[in-house]
C-alpha atoms as a PDB file:
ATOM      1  CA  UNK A   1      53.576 108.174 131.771  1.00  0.00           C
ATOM      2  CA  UNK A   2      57.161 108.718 131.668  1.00  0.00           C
ATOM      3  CA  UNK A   3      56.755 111.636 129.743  1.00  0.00           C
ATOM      4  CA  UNK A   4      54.302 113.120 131.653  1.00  0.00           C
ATOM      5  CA  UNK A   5      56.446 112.567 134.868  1.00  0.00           C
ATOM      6  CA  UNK A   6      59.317 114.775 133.236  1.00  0.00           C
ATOM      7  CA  UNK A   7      56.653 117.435 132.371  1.00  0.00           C
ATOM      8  CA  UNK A   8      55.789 117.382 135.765  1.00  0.00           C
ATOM      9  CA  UNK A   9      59.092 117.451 137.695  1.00  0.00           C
ATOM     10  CA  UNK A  10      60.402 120.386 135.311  1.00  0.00           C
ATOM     11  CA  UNK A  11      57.412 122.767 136.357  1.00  0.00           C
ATOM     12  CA  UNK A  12      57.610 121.749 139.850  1.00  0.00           C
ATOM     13  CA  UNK A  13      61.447 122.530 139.824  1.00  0.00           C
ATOM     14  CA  UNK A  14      60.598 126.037 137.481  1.00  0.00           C
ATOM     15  CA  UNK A  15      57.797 127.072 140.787  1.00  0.00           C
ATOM     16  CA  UNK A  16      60.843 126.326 143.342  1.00  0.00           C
ATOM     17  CA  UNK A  17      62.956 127.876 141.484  1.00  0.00           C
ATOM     18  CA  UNK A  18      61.396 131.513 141.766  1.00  0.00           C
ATOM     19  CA  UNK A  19      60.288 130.781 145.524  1.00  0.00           C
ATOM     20  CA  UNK A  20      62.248 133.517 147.484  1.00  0.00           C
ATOM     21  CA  UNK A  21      61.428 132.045 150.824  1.00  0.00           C
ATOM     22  CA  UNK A  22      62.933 128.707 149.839  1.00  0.00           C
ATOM     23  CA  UNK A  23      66.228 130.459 148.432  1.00  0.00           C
ATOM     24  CA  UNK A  24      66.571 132.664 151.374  1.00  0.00           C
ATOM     25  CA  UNK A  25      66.372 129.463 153.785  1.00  0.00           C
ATOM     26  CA  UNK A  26      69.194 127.656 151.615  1.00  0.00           C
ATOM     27  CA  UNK A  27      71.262 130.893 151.901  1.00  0.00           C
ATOM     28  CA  UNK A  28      71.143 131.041 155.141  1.00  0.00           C
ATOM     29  CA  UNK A  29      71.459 127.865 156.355  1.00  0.00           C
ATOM     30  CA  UNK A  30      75.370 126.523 156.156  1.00  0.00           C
ATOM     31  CA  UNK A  31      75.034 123.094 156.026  1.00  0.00           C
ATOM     32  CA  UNK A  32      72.135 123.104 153.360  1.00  0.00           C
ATOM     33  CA  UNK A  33      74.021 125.628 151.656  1.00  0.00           C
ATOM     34  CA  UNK A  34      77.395 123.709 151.391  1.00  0.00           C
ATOM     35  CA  UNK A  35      75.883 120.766 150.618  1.00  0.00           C
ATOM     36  CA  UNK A  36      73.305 121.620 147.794  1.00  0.00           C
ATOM     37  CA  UNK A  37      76.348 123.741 146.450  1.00  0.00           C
ATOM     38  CA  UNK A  38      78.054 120.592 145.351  1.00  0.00           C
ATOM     39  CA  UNK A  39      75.460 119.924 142.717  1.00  0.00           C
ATOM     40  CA  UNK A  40      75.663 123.238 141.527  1.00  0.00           C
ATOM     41  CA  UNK A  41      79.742 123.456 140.967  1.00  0.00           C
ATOM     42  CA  UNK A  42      78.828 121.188 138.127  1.00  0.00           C
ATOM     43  CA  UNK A  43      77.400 124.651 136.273  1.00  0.00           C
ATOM     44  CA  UNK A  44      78.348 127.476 137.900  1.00  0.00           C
ATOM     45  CA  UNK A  45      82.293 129.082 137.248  1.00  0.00           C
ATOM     46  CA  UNK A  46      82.051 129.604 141.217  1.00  0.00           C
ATOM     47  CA  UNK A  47      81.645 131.779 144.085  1.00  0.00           C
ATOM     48  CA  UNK A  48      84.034 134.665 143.163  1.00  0.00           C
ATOM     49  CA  UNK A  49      84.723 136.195 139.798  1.00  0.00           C
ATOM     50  CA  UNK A  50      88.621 135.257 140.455  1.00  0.00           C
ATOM     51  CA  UNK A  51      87.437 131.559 140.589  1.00  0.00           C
ATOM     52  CA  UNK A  52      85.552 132.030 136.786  1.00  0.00           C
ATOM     53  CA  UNK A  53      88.217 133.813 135.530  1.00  0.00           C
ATOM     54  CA  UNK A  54      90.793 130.632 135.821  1.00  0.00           C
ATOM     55  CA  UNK A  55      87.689 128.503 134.352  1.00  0.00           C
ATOM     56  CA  UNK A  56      87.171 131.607 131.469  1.00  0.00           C
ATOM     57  CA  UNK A  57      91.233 131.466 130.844  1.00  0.00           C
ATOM     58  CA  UNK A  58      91.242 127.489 130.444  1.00  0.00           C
ATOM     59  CA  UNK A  59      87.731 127.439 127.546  1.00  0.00           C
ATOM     60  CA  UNK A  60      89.710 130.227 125.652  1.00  0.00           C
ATOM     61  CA  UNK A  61      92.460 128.583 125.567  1.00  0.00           C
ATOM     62  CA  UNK A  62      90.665 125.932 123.824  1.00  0.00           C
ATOM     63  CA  UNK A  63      89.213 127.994 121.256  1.00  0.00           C
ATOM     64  CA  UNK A  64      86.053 129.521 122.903  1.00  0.00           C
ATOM     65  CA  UNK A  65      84.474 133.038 123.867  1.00  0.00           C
ATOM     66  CA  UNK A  66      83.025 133.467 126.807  1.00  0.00           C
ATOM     67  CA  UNK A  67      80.291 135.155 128.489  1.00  0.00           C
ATOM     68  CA  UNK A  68      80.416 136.169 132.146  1.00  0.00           C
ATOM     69  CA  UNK A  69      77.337 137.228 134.459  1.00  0.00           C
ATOM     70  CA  UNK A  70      77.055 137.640 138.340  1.00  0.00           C
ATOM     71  CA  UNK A  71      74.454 135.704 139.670  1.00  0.00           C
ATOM     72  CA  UNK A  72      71.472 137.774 141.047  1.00  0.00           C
ATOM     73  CA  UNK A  73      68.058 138.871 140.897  1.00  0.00           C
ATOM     74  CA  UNK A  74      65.606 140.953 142.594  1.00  0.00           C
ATOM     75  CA  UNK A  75      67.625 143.198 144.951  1.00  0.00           C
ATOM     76  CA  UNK A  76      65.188 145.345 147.036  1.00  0.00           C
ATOM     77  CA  UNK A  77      67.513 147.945 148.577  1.00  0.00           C
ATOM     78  CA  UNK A  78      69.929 150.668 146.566  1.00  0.00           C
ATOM     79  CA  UNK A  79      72.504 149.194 148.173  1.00  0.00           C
ATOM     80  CA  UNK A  80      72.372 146.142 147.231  1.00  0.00           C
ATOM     81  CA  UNK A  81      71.735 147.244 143.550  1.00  0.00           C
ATOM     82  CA  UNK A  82      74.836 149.387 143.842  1.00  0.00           C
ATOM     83  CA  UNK A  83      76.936 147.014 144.965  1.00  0.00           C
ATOM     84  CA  UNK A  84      75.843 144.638 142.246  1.00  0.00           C
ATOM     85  CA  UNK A  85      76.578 147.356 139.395  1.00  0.00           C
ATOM     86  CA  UNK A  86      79.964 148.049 141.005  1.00  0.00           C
ATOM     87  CA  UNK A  87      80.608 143.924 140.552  1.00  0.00           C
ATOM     88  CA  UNK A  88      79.538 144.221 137.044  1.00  0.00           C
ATOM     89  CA  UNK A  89      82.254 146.996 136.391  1.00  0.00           C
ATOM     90  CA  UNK A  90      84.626 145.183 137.998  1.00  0.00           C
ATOM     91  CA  UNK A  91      84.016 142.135 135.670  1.00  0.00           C
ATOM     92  CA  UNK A  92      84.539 144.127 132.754  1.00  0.00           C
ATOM     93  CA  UNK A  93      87.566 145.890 134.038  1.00  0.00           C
ATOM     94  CA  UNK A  94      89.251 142.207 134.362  1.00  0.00           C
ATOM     95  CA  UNK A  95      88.371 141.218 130.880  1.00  0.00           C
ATOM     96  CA  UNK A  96      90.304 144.017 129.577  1.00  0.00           C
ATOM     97  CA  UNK A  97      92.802 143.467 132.153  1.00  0.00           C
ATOM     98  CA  UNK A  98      93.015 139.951 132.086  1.00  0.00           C
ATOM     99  CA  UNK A  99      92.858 140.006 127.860  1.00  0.00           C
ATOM    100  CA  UNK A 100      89.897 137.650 128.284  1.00  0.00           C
ATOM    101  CA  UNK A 101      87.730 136.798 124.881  1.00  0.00           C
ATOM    102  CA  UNK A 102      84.633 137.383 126.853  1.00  0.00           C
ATOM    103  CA  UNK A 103      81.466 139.560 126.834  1.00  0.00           C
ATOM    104  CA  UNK A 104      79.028 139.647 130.290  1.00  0.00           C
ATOM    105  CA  UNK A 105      75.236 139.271 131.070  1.00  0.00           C
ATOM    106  CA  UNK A 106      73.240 140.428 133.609  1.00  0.00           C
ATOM    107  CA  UNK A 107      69.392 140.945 134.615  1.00  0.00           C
ATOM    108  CA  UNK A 108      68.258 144.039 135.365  1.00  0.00           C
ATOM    109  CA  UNK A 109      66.674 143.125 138.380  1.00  0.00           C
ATOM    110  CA  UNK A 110      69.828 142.880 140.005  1.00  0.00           C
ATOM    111  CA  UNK A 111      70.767 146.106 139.388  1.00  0.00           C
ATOM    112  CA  UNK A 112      67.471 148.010 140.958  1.00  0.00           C
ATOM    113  CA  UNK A 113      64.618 147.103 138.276  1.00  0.00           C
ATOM    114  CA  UNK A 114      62.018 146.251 141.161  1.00  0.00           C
ATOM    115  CA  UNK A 115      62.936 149.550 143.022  1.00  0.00           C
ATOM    116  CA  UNK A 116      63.426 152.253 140.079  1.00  0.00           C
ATOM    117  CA  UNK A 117      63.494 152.012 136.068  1.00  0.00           C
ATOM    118  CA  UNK A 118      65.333 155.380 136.800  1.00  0.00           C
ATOM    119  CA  UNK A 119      67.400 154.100 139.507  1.00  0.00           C
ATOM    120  CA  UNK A 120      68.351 150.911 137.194  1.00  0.00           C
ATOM    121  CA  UNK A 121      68.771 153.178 134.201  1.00  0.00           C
ATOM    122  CA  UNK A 122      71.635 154.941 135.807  1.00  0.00           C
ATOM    123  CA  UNK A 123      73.310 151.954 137.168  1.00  0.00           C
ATOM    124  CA  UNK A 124      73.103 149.766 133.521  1.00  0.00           C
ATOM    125  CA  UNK A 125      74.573 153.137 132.018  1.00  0.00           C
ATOM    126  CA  UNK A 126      77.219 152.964 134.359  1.00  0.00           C
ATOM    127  CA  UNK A 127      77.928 149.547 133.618  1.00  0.00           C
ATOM    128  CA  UNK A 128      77.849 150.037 129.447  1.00  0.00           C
ATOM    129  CA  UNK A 129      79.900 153.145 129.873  1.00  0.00           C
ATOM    130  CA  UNK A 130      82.561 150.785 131.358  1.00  0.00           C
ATOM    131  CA  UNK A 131      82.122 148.197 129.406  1.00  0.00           C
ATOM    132  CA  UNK A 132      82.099 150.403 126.435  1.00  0.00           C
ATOM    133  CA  UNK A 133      85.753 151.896 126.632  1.00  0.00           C
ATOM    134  CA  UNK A 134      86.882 148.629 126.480  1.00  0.00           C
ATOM    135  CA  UNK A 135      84.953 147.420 123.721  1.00  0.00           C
ATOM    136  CA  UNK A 136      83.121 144.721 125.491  1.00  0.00           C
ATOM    137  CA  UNK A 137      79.503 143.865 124.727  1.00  0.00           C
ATOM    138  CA  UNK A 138      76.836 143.904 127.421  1.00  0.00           C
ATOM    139  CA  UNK A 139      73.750 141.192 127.345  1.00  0.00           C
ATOM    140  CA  UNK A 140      70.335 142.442 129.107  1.00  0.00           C
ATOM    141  CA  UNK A 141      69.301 138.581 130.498  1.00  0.00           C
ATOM    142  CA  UNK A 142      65.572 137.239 129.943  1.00  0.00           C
ATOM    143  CA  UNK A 143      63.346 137.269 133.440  1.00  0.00           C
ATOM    144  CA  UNK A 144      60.106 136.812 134.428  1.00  0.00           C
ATOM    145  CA  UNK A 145      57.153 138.098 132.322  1.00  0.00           C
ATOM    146  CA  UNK A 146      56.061 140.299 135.241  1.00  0.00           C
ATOM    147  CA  UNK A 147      59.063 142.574 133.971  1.00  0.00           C
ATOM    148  CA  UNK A 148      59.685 141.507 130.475  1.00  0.00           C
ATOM    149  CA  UNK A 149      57.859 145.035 129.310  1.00  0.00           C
ATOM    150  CA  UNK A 150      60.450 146.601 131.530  1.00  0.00           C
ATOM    151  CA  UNK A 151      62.764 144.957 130.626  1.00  0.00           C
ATOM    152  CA  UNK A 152      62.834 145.454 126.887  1.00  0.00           C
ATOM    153  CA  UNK A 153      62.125 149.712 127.560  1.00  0.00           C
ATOM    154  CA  UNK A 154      65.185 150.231 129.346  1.00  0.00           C
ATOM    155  CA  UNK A 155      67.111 147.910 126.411  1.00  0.00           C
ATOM    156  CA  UNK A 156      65.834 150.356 123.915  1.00  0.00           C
ATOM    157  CA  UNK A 157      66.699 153.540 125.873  1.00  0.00           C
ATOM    158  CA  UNK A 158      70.118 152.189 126.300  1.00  0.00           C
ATOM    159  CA  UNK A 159      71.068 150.780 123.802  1.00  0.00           C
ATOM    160  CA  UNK A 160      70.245 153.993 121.620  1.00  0.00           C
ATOM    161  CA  UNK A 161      72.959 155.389 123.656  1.00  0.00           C
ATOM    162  CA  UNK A 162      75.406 152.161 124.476  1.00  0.00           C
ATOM    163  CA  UNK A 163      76.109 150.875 120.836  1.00  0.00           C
ATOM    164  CA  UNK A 164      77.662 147.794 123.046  1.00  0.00           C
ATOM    165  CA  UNK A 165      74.076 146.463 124.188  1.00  0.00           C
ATOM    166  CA  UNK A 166      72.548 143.395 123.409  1.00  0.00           C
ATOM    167  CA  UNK A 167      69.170 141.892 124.213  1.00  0.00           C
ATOM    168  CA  UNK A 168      67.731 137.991 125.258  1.00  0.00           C
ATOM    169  CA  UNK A 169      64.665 136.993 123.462  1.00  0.00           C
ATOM    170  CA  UNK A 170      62.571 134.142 125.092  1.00  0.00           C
ATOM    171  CA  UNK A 171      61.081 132.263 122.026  1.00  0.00           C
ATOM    172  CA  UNK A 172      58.221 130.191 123.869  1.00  0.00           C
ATOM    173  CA  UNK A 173      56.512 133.067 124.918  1.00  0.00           C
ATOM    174  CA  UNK A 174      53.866 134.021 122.438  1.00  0.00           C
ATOM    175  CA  UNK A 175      54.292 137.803 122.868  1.00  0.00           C
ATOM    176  CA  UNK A 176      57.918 137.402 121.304  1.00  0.00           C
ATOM    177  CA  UNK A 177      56.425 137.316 118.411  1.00  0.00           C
ATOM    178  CA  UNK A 178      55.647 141.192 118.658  1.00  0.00           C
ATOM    179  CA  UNK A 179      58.467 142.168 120.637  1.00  0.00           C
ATOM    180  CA  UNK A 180      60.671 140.621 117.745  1.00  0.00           C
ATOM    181  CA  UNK A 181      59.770 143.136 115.809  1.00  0.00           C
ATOM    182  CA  UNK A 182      60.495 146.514 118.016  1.00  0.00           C
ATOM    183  CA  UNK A 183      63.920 144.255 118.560  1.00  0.00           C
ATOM    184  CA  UNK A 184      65.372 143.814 115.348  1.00  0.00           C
ATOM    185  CA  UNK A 185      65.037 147.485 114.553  1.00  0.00           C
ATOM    186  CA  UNK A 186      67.945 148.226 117.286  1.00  0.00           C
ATOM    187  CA  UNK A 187      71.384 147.398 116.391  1.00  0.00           C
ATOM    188  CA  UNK A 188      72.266 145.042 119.277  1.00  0.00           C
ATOM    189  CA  UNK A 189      72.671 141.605 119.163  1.00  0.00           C
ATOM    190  CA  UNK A 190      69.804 139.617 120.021  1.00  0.00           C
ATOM    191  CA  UNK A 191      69.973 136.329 122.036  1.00  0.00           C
ATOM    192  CA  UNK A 192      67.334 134.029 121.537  1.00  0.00           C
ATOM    193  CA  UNK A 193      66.803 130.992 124.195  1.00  0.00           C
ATOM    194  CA  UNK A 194      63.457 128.881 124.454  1.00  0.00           C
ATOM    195  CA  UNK A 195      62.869 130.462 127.937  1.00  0.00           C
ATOM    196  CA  UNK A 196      62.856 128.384 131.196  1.00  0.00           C
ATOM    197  CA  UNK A 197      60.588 130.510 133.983  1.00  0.00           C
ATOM    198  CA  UNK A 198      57.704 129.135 135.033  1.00  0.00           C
ATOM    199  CA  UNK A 199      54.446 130.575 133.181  1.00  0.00           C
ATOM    200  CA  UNK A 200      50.629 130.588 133.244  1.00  0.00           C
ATOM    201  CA  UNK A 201      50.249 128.328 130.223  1.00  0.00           C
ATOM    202  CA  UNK A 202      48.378 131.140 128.027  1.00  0.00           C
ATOM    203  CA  UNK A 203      51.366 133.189 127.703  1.00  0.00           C
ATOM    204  CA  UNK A 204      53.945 130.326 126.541  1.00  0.00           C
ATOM    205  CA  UNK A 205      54.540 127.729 124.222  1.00  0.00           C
ATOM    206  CA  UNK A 206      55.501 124.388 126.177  1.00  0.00           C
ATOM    207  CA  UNK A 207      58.759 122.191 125.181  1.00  0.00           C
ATOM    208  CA  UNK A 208      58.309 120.601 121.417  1.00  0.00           C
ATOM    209  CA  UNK A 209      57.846 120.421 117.947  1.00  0.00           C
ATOM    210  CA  UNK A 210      56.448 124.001 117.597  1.00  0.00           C
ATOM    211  CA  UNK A 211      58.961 125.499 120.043  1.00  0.00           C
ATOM    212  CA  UNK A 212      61.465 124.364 117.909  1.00  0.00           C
ATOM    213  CA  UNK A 213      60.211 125.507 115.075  1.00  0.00           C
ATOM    214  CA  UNK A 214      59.242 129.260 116.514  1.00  0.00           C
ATOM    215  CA  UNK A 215      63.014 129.162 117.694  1.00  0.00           C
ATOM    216  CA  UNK A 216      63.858 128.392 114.204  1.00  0.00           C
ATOM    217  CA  UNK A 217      62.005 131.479 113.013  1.00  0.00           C
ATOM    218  CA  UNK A 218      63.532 133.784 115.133  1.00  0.00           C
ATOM    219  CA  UNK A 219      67.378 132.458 114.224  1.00  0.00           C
ATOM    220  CA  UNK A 220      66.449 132.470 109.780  1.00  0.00           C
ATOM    221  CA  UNK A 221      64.939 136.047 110.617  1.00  0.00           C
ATOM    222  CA  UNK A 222      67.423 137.025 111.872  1.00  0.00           C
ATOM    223  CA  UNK A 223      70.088 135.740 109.640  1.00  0.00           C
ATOM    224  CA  UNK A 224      67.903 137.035 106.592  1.00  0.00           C
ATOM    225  CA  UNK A 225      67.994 140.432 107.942  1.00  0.00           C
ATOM    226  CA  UNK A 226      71.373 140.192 108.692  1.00  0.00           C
ATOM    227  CA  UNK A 227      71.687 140.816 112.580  1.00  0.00           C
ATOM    228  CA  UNK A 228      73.708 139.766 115.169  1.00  0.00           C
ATOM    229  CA  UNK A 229      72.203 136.880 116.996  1.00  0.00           C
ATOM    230  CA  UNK A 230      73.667 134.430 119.476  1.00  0.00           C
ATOM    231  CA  UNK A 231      71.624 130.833 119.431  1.00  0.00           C
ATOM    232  CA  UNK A 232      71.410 129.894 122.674  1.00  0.00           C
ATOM    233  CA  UNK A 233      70.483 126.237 122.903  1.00  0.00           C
ATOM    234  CA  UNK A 234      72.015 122.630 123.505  1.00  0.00           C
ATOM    235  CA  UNK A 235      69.214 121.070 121.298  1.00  0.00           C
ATOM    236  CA  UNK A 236      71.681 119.055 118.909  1.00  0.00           C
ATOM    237  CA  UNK A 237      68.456 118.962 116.176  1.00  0.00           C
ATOM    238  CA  UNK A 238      68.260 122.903 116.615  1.00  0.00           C
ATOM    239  CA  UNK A 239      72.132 123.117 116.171  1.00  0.00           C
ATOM    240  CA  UNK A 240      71.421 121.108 112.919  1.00  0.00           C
ATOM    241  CA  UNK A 241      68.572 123.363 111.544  1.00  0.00           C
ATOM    242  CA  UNK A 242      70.605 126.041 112.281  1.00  0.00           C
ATOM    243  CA  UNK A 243      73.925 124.896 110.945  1.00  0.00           C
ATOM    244  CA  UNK A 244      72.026 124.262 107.638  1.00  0.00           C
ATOM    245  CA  UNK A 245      70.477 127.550 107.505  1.00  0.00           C
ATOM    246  CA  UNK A 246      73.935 129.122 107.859  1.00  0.00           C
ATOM    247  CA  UNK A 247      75.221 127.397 104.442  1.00  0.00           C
ATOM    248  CA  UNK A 248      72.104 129.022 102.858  1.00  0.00           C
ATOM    249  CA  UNK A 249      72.801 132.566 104.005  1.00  0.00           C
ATOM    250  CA  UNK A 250      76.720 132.197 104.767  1.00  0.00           C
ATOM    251  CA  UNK A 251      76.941 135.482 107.362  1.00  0.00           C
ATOM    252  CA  UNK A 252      80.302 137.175 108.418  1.00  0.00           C
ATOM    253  CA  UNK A 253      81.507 134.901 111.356  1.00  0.00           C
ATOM    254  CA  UNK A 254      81.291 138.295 113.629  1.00  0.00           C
ATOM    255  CA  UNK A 255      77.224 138.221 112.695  1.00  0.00           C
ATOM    256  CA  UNK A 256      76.277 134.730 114.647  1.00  0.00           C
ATOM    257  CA  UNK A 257      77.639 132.506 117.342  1.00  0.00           C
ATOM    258  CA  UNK A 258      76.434 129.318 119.081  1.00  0.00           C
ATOM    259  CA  UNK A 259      76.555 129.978 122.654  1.00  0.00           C
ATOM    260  CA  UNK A 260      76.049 126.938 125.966  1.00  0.00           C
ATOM    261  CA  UNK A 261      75.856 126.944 129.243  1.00  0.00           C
ATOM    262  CA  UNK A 262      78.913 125.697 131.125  1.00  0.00           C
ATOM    263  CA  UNK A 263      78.908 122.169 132.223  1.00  0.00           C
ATOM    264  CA  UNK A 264      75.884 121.455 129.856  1.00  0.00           C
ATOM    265  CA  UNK A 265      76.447 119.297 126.994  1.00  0.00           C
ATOM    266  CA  UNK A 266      79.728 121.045 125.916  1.00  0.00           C
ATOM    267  CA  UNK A 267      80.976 118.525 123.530  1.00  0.00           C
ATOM    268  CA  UNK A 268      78.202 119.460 121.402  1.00  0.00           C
ATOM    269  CA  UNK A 269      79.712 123.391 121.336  1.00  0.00           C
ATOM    270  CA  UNK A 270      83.118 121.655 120.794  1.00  0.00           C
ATOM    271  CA  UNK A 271      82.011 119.922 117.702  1.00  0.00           C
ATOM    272  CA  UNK A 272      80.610 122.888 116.419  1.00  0.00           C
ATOM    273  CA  UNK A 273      83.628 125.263 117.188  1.00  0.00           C
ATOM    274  CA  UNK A 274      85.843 122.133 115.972  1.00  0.00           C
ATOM    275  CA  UNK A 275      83.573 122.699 112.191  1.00  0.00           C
ATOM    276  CA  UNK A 276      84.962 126.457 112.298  1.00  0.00           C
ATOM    277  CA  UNK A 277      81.572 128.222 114.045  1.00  0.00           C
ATOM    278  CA  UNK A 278      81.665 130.593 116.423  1.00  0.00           C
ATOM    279  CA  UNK A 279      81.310 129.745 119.887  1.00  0.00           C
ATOM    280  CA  UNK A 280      80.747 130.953 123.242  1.00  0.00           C
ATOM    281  CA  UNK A 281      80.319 129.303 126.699  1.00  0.00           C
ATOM    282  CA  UNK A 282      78.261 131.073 129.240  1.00  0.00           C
ATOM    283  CA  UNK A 283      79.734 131.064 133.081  1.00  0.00           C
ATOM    284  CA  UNK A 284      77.718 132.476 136.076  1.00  0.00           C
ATOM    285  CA  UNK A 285      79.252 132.996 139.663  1.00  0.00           C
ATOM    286  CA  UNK A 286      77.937 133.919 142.788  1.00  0.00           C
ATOM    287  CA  UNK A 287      76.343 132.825 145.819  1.00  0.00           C
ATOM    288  CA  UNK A 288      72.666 133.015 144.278  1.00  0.00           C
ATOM    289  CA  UNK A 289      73.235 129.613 141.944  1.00  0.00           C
ATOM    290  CA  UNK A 290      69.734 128.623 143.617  1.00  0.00           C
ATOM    291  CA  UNK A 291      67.830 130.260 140.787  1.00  0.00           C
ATOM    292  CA  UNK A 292      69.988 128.846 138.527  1.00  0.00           C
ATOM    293  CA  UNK A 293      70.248 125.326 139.613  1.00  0.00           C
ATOM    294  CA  UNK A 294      66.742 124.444 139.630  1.00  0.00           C
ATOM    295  CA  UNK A 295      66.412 125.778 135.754  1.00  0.00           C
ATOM    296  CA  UNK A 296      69.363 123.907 134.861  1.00  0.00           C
ATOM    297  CA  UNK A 297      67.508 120.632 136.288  1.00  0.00           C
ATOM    298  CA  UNK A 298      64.209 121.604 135.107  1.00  0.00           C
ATOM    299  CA  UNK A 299      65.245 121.808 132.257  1.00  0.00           C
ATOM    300  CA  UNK A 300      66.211 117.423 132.024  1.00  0.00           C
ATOM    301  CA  UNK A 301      64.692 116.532 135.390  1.00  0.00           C
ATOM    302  CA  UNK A 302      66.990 113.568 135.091  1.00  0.00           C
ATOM    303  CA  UNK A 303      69.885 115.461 136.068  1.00  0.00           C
ATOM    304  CA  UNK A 304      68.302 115.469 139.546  1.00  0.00           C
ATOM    305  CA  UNK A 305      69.737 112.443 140.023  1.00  0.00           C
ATOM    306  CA  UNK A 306      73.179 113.497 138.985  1.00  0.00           C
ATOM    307  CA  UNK A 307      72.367 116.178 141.178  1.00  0.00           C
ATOM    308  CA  UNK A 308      72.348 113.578 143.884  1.00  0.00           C
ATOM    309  CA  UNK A 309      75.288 111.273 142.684  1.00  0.00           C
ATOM    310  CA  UNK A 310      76.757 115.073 142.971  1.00  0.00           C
ATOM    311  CA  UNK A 311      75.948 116.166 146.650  1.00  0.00           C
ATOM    312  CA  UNK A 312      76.994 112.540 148.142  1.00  0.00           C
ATOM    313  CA  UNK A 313      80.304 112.308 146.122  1.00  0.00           C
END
């Protein structure tokens, strides 16, 4: 029953999480805003990328690479998608500036997906062309399957061009299996997480044993093939597969990394990056942390209630 109580808040939190009306009210409302905020700080690098970039300074210092992303989807005006790929420029500007050991993320959807593939062409070649003088490597985020065809085209067009392109791969949804396949023939770095939208239940595999093991897959295919990958996961039994499979294969250290959210089990990362792997901790800013708050919970419901201990500390 307990069980089955988890199961339950998780897909209840994964349906609020994508409900625009909700996030809009939140966003405009100042005191719901302010105080929901407070159990997001817990994962989120900030507001501003000038508030990440202290939090970015202080993990490398310890030993870790980073990842950046602006927090965002669905933008619905050029504008707004202009203004988003402008931010995203900016960010890599200050990692060469700042000397930070960081790469950034975005999703494509904040950059003009829903109004133009053309439109959102232009603005992620923009963004790699920027990103690409200064060395930095760009990560195309996982969405919604609504877009995930989308999603993957415009990854292949640019990365054909943007050598500094890398792609996420959702492993519980069954079509992976395919897309895995066009993927690995590109040279960028693929990304695999288990995937945390909300689905109709033919199109995904649900949180387990065969998960796991379709996660595993992906990683020793990768590995075996000998492409960049980042394994995105705090599963501490995945870690351990996958830490395994690495004495069988022993890559280059430049060929893998472990990568975790921030503020989500990062002593496990530590461990690992303490054992000589490569690591990476992931920071998103921004005002949209809505999204992002409700996967994070969904995807331990228990953290609700550190969400709470959170918001009346």
């Amino acid at each position: 029953m307990d069980q089955e109580l988890l199961l339950m808040g998780a897909s209840a939190l994964k349906k609020a999480a994508i409900n625009e009306q909700a996030k809009q009210y939140i966003l405009s409302n100042d005191i719901l805003f302010n105080t929901i905020k407070k159990a997001a700080n817990r994962y989120i690098g900030g507001e501003t990328l000038e508030e990440t970039i202290q939090k970015v300074k202080n993990q490398n210092n310890q030993g870790f690479k980073t990842s950046i992303e602006f927090m965002g989807e669905n933008t619905l005006t050029e504008k707004e998608a202009f203004e988003a790929t402008n931010e995203f420029i900016r960010i890599a500007e200050e990692i060469k500036f700042q000397k930070l050991n960081s790469t950034f993320s975005l999703d494509l959807s904040h950059i003009g997906l829903l109004i133009s593939k053309d439109l959102c062409l232009n603005n992620l070649a923009l963004i790699c062309q920027a990103a690409e003088k200064e060395n930095i490597e760009v990560t195309i985020s996982a969405e919604n399957t609504e877009i995930t065809d989308a999603v993957i085209d415009l990854y292949k067009t640019a990365s054909k061009t943007y050598k500094n392109t890398s792609i996420t791969l959702q492993a519980y949804l069954h079509r992976s299996m395919d897309d895995f396949e066009e993927l690995i023939q590109e040279n960028g770095r693929i990304r695999i997480v288990k995937g945390a939208f909300e689905t109709p239940k033919n199109l995904s595999i649900p949180r387990g044993t065969e998960l796991n093991e379709r996660y595993l897959y992906y990683v020793d295919q990768l590995l075996l093939r000998n492409h960049k990958c980042s394994i995105a996961t705090h599963h501490d039994l995945i870690q351990k597969e996958v830490v395994e499979l690495l004495k069988n294969y022993n890559p280059s250290k430049d060929l893998y990394e472990f990568e975790s959210l921030y503020g989500i089990q990062n002593e496990q990362l530590t461990i690992l990056k303490e054992q000589g792997y490569p690591t990476k901790i992931y920071f998103v800013y921004g005002k949209e942390w809505y999204l992002y708050l409700c996967n994070r919970i969904a995807e331990y419901p228990l953290n609700l209630f550190q969400a709470i201990n959170d918001i009346v500390s």
